[in-house]
Structure formats: C-alpha cells, structure tokens
C-alpha atoms as a PDB file:
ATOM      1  CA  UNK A   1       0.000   0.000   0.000  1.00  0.00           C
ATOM      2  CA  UNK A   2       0.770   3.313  -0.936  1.00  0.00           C
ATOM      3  CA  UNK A   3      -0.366   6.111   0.991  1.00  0.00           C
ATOM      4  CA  UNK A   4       0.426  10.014   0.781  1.00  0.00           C
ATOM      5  CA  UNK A   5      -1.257  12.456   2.533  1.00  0.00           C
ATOM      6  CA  UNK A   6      -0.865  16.510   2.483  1.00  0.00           C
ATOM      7  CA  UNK A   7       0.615  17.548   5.829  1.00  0.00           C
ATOM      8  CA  UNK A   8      -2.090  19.906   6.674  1.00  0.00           C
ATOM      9  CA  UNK A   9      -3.752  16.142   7.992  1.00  0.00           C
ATOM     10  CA  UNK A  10      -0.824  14.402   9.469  1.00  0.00           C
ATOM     11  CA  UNK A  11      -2.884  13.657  12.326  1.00  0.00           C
ATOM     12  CA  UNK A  12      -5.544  11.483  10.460  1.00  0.00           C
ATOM     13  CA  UNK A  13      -2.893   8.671   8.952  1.00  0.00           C
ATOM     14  CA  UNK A  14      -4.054   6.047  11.400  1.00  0.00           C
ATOM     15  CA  UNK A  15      -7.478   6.370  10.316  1.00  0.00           C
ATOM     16  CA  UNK A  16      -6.662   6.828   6.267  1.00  0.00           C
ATOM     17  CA  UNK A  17      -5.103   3.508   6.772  1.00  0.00           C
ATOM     18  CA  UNK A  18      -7.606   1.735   7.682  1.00  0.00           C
ATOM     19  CA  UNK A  19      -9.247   3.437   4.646  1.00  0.00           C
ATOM     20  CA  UNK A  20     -10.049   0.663   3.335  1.00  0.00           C
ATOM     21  CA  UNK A  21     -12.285  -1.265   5.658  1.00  0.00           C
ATOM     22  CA  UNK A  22     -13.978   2.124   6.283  1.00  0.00           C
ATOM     23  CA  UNK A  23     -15.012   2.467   3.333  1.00  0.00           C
ATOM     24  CA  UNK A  24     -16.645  -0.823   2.829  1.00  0.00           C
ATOM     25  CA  UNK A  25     -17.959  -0.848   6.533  1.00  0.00           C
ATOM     26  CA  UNK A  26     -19.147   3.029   7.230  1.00  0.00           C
ATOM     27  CA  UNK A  27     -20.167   6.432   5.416  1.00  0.00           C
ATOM     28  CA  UNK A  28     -22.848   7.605   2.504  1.00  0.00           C
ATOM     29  CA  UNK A  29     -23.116   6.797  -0.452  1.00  0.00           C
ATOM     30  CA  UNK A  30     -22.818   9.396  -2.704  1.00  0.00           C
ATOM     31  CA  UNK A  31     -22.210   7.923  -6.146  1.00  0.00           C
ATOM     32  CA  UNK A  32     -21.656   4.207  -7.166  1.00  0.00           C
ATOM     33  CA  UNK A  33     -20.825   3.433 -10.738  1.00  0.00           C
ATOM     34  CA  UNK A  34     -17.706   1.951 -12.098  1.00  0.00           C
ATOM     35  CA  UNK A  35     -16.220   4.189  -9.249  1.00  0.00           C
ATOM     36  CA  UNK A  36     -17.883   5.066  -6.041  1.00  0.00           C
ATOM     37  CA  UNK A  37     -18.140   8.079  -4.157  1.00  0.00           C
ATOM     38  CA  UNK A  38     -18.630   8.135  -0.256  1.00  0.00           C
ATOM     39  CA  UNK A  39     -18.832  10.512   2.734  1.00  0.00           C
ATOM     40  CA  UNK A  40     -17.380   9.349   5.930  1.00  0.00           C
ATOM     41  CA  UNK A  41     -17.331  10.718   9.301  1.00  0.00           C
ATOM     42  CA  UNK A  42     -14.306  10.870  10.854  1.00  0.00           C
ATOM     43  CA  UNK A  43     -13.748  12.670  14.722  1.00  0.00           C
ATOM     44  CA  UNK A  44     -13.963  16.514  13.860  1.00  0.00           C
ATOM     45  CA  UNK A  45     -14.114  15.858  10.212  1.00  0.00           C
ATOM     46  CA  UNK A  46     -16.296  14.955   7.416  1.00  0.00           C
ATOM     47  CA  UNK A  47     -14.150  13.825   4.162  1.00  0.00           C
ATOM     48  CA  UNK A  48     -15.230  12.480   0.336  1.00  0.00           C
ATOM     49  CA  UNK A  49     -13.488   9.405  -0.409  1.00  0.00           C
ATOM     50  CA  UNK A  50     -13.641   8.515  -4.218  1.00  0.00           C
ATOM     51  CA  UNK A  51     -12.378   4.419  -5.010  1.00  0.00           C
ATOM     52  CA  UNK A  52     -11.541   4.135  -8.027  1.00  0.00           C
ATOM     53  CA  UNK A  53     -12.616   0.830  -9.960  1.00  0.00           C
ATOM     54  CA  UNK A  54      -9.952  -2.259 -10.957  1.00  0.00           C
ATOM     55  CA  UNK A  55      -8.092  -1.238 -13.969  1.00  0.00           C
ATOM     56  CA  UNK A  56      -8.177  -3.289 -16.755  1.00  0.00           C
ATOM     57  CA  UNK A  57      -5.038  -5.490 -17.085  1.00  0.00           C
ATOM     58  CA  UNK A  58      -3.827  -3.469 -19.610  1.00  0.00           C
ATOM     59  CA  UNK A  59      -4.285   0.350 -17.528  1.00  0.00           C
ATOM     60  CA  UNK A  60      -3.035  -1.905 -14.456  1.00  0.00           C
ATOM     61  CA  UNK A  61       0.176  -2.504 -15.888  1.00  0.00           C
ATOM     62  CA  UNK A  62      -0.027   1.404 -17.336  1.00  0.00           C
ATOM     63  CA  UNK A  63      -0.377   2.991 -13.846  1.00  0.00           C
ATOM     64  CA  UNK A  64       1.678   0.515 -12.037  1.00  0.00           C
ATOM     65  CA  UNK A  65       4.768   1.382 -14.385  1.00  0.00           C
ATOM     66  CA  UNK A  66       4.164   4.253 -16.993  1.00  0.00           C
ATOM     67  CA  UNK A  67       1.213   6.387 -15.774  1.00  0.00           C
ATOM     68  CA  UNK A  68       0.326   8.305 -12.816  1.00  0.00           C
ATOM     69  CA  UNK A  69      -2.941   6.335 -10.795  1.00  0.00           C
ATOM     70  CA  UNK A  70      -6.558   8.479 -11.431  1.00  0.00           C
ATOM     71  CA  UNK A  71      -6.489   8.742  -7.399  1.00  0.00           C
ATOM     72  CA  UNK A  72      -3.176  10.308  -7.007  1.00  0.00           C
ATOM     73  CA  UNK A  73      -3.767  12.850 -10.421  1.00  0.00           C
ATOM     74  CA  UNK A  74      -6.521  13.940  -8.703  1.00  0.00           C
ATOM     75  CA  UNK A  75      -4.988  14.731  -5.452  1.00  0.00           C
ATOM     76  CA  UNK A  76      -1.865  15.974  -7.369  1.00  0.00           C
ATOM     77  CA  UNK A  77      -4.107  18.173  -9.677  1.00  0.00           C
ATOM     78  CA  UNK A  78      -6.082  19.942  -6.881  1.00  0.00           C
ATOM     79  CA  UNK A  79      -3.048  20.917  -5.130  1.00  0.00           C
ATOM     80  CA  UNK A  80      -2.273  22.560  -8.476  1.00  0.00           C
ATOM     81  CA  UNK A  81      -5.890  24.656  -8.780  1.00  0.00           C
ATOM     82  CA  UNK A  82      -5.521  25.751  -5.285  1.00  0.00           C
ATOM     83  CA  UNK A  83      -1.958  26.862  -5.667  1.00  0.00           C
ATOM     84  CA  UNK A  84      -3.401  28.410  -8.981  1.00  0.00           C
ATOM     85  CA  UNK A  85      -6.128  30.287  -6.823  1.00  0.00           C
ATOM     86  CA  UNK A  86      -9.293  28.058  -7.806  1.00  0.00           C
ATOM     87  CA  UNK A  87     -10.806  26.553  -5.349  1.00  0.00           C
ATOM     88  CA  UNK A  88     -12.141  23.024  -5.155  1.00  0.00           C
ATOM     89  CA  UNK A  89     -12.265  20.492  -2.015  1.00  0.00           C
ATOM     90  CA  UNK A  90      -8.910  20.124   0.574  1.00  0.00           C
ATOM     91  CA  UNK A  91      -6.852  17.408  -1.078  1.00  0.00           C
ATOM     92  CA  UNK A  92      -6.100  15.324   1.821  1.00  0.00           C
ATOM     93  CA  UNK A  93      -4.426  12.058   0.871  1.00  0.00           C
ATOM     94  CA  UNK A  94      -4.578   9.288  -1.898  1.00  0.00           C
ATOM     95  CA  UNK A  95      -3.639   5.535  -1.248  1.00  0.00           C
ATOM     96  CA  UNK A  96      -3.146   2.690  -4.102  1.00  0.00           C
ATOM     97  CA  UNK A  97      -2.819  -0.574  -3.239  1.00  0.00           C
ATOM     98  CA  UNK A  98      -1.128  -3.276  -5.810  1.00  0.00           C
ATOM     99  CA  UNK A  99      -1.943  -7.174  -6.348  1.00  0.00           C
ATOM    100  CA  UNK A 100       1.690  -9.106  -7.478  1.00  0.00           C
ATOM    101  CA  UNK A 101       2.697  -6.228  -8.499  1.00  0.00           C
ATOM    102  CA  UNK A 102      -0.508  -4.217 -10.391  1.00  0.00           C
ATOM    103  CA  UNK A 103      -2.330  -1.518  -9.198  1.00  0.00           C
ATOM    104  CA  UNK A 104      -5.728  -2.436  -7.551  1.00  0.00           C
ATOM    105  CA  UNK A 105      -7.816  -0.218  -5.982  1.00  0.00           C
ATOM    106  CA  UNK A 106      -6.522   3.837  -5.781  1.00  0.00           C
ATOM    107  CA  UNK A 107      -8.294   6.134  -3.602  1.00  0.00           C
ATOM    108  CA  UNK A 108      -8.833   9.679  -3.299  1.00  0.00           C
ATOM    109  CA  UNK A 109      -9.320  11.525  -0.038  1.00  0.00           C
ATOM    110  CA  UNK A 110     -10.481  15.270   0.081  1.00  0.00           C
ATOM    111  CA  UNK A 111     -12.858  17.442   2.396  1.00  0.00           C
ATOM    112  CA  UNK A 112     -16.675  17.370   2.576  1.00  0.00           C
ATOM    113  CA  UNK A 113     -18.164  20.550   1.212  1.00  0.00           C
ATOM    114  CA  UNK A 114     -21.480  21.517   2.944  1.00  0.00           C
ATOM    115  CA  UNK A 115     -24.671  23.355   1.925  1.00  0.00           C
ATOM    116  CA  UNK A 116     -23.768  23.156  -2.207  1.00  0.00           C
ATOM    117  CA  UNK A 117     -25.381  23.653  -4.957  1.00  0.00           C
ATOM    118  CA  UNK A 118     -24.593  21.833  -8.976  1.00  0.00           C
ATOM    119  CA  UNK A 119     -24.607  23.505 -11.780  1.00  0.00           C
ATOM    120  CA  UNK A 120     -26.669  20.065 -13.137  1.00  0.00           C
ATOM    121  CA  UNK A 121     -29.456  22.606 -12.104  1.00  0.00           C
ATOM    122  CA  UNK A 122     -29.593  23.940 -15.665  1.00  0.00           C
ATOM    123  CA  UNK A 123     -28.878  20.675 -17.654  1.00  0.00           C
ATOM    124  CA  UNK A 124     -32.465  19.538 -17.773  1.00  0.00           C
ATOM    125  CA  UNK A 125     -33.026  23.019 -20.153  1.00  0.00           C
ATOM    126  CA  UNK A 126     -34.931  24.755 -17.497  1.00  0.00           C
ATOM    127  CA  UNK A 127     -35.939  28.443 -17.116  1.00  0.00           C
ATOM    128  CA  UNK A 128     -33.344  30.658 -16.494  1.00  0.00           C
ATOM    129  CA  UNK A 129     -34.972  33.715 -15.429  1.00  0.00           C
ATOM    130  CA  UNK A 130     -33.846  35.149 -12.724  1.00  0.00           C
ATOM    131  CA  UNK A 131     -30.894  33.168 -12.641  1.00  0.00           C
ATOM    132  CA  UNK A 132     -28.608  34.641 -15.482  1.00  0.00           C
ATOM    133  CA  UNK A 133     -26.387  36.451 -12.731  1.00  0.00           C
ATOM    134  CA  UNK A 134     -25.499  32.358 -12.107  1.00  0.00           C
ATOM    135  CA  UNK A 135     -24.620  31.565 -15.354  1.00  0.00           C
ATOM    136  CA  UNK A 136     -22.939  34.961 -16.440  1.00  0.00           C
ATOM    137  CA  UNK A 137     -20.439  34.357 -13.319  1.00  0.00           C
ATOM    138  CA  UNK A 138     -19.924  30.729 -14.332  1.00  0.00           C
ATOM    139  CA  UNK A 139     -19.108  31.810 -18.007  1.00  0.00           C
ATOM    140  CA  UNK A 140     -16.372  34.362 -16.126  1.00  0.00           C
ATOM    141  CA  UNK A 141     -14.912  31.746 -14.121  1.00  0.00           C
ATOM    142  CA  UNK A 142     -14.220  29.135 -16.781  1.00  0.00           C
ATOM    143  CA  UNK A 143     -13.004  32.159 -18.932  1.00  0.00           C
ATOM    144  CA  UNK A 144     -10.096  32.699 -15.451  1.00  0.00           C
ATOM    145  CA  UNK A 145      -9.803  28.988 -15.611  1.00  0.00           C
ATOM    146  CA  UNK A 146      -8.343  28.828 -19.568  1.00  0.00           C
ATOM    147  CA  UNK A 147      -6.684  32.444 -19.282  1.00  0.00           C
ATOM    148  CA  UNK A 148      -5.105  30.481 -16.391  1.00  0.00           C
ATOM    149  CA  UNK A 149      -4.148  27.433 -18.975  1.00  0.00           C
ATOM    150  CA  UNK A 150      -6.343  25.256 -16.867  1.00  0.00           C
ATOM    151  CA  UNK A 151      -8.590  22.802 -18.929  1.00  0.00           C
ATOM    152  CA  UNK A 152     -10.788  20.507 -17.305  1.00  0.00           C
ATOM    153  CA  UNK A 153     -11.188  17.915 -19.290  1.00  0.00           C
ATOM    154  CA  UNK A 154     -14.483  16.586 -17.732  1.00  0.00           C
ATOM    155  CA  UNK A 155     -16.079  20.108 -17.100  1.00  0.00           C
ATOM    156  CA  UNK A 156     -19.957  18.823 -17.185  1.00  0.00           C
ATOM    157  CA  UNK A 157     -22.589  20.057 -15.100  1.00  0.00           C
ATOM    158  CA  UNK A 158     -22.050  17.377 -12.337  1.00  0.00           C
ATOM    159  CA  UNK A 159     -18.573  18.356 -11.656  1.00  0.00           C
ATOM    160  CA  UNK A 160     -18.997  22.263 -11.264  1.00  0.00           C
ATOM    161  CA  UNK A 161     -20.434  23.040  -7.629  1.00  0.00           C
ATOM    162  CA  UNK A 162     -21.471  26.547  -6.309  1.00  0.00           C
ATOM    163  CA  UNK A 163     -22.912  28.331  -3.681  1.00  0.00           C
ATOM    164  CA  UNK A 164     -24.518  31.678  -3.658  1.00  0.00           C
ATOM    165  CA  UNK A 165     -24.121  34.064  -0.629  1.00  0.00           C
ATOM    166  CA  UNK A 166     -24.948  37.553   0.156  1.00  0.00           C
ATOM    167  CA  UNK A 167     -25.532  37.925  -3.987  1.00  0.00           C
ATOM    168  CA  UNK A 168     -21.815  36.672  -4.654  1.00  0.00           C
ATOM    169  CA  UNK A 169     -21.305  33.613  -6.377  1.00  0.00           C
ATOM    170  CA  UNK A 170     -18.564  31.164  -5.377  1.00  0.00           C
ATOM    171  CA  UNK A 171     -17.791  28.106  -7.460  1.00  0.00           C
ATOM    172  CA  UNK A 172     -15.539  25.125  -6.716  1.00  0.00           C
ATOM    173  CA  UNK A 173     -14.499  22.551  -9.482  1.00  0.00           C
ATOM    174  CA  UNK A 174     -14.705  18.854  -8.285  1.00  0.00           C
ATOM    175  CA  UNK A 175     -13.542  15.266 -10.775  1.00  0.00           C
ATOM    176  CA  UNK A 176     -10.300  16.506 -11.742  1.00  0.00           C
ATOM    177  CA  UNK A 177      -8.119  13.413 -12.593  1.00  0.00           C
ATOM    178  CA  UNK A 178      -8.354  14.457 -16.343  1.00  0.00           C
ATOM    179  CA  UNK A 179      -6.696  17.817 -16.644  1.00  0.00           C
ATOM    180  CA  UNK A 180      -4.377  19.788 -19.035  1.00  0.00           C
ATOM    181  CA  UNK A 181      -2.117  22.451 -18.339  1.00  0.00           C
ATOM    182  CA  UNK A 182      -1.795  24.017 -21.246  1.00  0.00           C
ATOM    183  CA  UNK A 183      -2.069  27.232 -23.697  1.00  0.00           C
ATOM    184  CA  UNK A 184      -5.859  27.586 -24.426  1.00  0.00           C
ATOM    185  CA  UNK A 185      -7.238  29.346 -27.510  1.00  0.00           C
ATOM    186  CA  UNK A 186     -10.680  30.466 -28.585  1.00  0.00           C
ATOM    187  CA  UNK A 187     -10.862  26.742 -30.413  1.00  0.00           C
ATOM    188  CA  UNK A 188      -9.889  24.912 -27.724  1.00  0.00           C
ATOM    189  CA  UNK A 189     -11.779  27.020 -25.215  1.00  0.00           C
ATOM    190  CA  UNK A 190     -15.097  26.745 -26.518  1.00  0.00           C
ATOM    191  CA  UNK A 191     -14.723  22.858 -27.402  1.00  0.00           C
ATOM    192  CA  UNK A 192     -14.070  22.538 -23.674  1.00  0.00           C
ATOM    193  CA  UNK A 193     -17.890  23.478 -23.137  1.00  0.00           C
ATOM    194  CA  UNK A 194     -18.926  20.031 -24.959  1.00  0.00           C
ATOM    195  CA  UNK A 195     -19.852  18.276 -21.931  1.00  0.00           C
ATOM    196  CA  UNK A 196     -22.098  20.763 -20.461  1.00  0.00           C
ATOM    197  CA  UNK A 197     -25.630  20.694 -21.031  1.00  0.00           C
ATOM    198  CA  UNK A 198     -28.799  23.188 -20.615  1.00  0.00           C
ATOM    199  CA  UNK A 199     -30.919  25.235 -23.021  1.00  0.00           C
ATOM    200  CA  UNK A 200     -29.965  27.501 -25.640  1.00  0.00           C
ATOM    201  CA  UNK A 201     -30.983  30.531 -23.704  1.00  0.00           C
ATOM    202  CA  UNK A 202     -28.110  28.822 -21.013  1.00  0.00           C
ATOM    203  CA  UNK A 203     -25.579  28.299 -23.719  1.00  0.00           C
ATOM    204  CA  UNK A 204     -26.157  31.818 -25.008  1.00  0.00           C
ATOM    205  CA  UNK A 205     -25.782  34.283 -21.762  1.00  0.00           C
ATOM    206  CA  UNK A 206     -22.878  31.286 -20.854  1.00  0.00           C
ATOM    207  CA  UNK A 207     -20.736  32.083 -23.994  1.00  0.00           C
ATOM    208  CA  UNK A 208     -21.337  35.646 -23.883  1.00  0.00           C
ATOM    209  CA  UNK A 209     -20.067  35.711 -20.229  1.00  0.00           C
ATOM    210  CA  UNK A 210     -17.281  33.524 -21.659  1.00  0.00           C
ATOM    211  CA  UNK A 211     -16.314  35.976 -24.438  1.00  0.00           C
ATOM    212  CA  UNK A 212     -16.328  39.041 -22.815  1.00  0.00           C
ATOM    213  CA  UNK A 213     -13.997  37.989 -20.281  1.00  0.00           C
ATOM    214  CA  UNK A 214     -11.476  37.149 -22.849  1.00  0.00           C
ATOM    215  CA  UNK A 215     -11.976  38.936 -25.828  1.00  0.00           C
ATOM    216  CA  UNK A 216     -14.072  36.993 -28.339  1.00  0.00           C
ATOM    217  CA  UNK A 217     -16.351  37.744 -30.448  1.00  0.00           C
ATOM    218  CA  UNK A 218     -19.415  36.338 -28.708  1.00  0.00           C
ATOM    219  CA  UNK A 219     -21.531  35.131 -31.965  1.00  0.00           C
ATOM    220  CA  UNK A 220     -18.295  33.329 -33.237  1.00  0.00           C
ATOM    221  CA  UNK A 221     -17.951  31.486 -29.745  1.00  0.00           C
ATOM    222  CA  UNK A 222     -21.980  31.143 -29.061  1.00  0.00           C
ATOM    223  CA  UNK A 223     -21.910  29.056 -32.734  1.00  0.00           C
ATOM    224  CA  UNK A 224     -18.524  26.968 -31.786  1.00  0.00           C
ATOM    225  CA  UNK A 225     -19.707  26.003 -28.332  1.00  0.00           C
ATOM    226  CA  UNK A 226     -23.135  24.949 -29.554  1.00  0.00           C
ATOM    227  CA  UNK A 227     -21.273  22.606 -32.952  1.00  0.00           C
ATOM    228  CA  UNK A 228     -19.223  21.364 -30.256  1.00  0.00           C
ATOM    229  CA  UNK A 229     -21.995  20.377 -27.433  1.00  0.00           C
ATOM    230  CA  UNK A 230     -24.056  18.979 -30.126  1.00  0.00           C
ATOM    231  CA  UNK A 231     -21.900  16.488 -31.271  1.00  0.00           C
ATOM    232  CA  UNK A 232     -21.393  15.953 -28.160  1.00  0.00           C
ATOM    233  CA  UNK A 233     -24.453  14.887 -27.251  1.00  0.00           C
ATOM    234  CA  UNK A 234     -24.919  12.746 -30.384  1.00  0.00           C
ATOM    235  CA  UNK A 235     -21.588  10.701 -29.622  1.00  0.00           C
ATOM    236  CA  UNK A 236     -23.137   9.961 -26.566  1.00  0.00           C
ATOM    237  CA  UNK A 237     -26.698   8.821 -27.795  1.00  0.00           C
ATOM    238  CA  UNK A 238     -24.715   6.864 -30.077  1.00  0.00           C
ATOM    239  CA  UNK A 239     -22.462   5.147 -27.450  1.00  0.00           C
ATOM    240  CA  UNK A 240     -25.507   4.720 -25.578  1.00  0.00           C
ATOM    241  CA  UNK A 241     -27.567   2.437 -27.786  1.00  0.00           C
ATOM    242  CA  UNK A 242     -24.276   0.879 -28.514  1.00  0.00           C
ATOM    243  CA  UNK A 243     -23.766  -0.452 -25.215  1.00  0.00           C
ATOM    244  CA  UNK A 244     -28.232  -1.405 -24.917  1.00  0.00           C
ATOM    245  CA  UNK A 245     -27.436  -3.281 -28.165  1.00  0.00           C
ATOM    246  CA  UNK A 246     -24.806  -5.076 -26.418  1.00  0.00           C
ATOM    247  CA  UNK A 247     -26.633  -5.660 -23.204  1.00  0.00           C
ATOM    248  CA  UNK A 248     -29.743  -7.013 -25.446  1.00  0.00           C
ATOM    249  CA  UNK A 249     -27.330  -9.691 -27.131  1.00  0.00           C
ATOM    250  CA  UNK A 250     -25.661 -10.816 -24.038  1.00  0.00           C
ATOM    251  CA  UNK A 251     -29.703 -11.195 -22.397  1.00  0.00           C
ATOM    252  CA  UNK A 252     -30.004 -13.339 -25.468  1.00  0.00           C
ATOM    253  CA  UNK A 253     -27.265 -15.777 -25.291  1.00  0.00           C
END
C-alpha cells in the first residue's frame, strides 16, 4: 500500500489507513458506478473518499509502471488549482494498493463541502430567469480557468459546484483526474464546453459571459460552443444504444 497524505492532515494517517475497511464498513453513499463516491465521518471531520474501480489489465500494468494512478492525479491536480487560486475540495491524501505487483484499488481523499449547490441545475433546459447572474459568473470563471491554462477535461454540469451568498457567487471545481495544463485558444476554449448541457438561452448568456472575459467575439464562440456540445451529445446517444445493443445480445445468449 501506498499512501500520501498533504501535511495539513498528518494527524488522520491512522485512520486513512484503515481506509479501506472504512469504506466498505461506514459512510454515505454518494455515487456508485464503475467508481464510487462516499462521505465518511471521521472525529472533527467529514471527508469524500472517491475508489476508483480495478483497472483493466492493460491500464493496471499502465499505472503501475508508466502512468500516474486516477487517485493520485486527482490529489496531485487539486493541489495545483488551489496553488493556482481556484478553489475546489482540501486534497487530503490518496492511497493505491497493488496485487503481485498491479495496481488495484486507488483512492482519493479530500474534504466534505457543505450546503452546495450543482450547476446540473440547468442541464435539464430549465428556465433561467432570474438566474442569469449564475450563469454569467460561471461563463467568467471558466473564462479565469483557460486564461489560467487550466482545462478541465471533464467540465460537465455534475462536476462544477457553487454556492450563492450575500448575492456573490462562489464556485468550486470537483472530478479533476483528467486535466491539461496548457495554452488555451478560442478553439480549444469553446470545445471545452462540450460536456455541459442546458438550453440555448443557457448556452447563449454562458458564452457571452465567456467571451467578454477574454476577448471573443461572442456570436463566433456562441456558434462553436453549440457545434461542439451537439456532437457531443450525439456521440453519446450513439455510445448509448451501442452499449443497450450489447446488453440485449448478451440477455439473449
């Protein structure tokens, strides 16, 4: 086992090593997919704890030799944004654990935010009246975020949390094991929006946020972000019925 942990929470390595049989044992469920998400109460602290599923044998052999594990990218990558100025949950540890050799299981540790809200609010295509003063600050922050070279590669509505206090909006950035650090141009900026979704009144006051804060022209970006989420969307519909297809021929055998 493999354990790290930032020194801001020395004092909690005897419990993050017995990580594992917390996890299994104790906490919320937050999310379970191929990964699983989970909230557990420790004395004087509430932390997320993200598992990340069994490689393949293929990534297993990647991340035990030639790549860097999802668990300890994200821990690795938040300590970046923070250092950076952007905020997203404490980073406290990450543990990966090998079998002969291979990783296994990785984990991610980081603090419990409280009283949140997701911008998955607007994905369902919503009204948005009376909440464009959201959505204008969101388009400003992603704007900081590239004029930064920060691109999140997984930047959907899910992994974009906020809060909204005293009329001032706040926003923290959570899922970041797939990041780039990197020069970002108008092209690559707006093809970074692909994963969001929410109406075309969203997408509109979003880009025009977006391309005041960095000097677009905000039809030119409006049209690239909305070619880009589009396609977006149909990749997935397509993957989608793939995998149904798939399921139905498995049933059948």
């Amino acid at each position: 086992m493999k354990l790290v942990i930032n020194p801001n929470f020395k004092e909690l390595e005897a419990a993050l090593l017995k990580l594992p049989i917390l996890f299994e044992h104790e906490g919320h469920v937050l999310y379970k997919s191929r990964n699983e998400l989970r909230t557990i109460d420790l004395p004087g602290l509430t932390i997320n704890v993200k598992r990340y599923q069994k490689p393949i044998l293929m990534n297993r052999i990647a991340y035990s030799f030639f790549r860097k594990s999802k668990a300890r990218r994200a821990y690795e990558y938040a300590l970046i944004l923070r250092e950076k100025g952007f905020d997203t949950p404490e980073p406290i540890a990450y543990l990966e654990f090998k079998s002969l050799g291979l990783l296994h299981y990785s984990y991610f540790v980081a603090t419990h935010l409280h009283d949140f809200r997701m911008i998955r609010e607007f994905a369902d295509g919503s009204e948005i009246e009376g909440r464009e003063d959201i959505i204008e600050s969101l388009g400003v922050f992603i704007a900081k975020l590239h004029q930064a070279g920060i691109l999140h590669l997984d930047l959907s509505v899910g992994n974009i949390l906020f809060q909204k206090v005293d009329q001032k909006i706040h926003f923290w950035l959570v899922d970041l094991n797939r990041m780039r650090f990197c020069e970002i141009d108008q092209k690559k900026g707006c093809k970074n929006f692909e994963r969001l979704r929410g109406s075309k009144a969203f997408f509109e006051v979003l880009s025009r946020a977006y391309a005041n804060e960095r000097g677009f022209d905000p039809a030119e970006c409006l049209d690239s972000i909305l070619t880009y989420q589009q396609k977006s969307v149909k990749a997935f519909r397509i993957k989608s019925n793939r995998k149904k297809r798939l399921r139905k021929m498995k049933i059948r055998r």
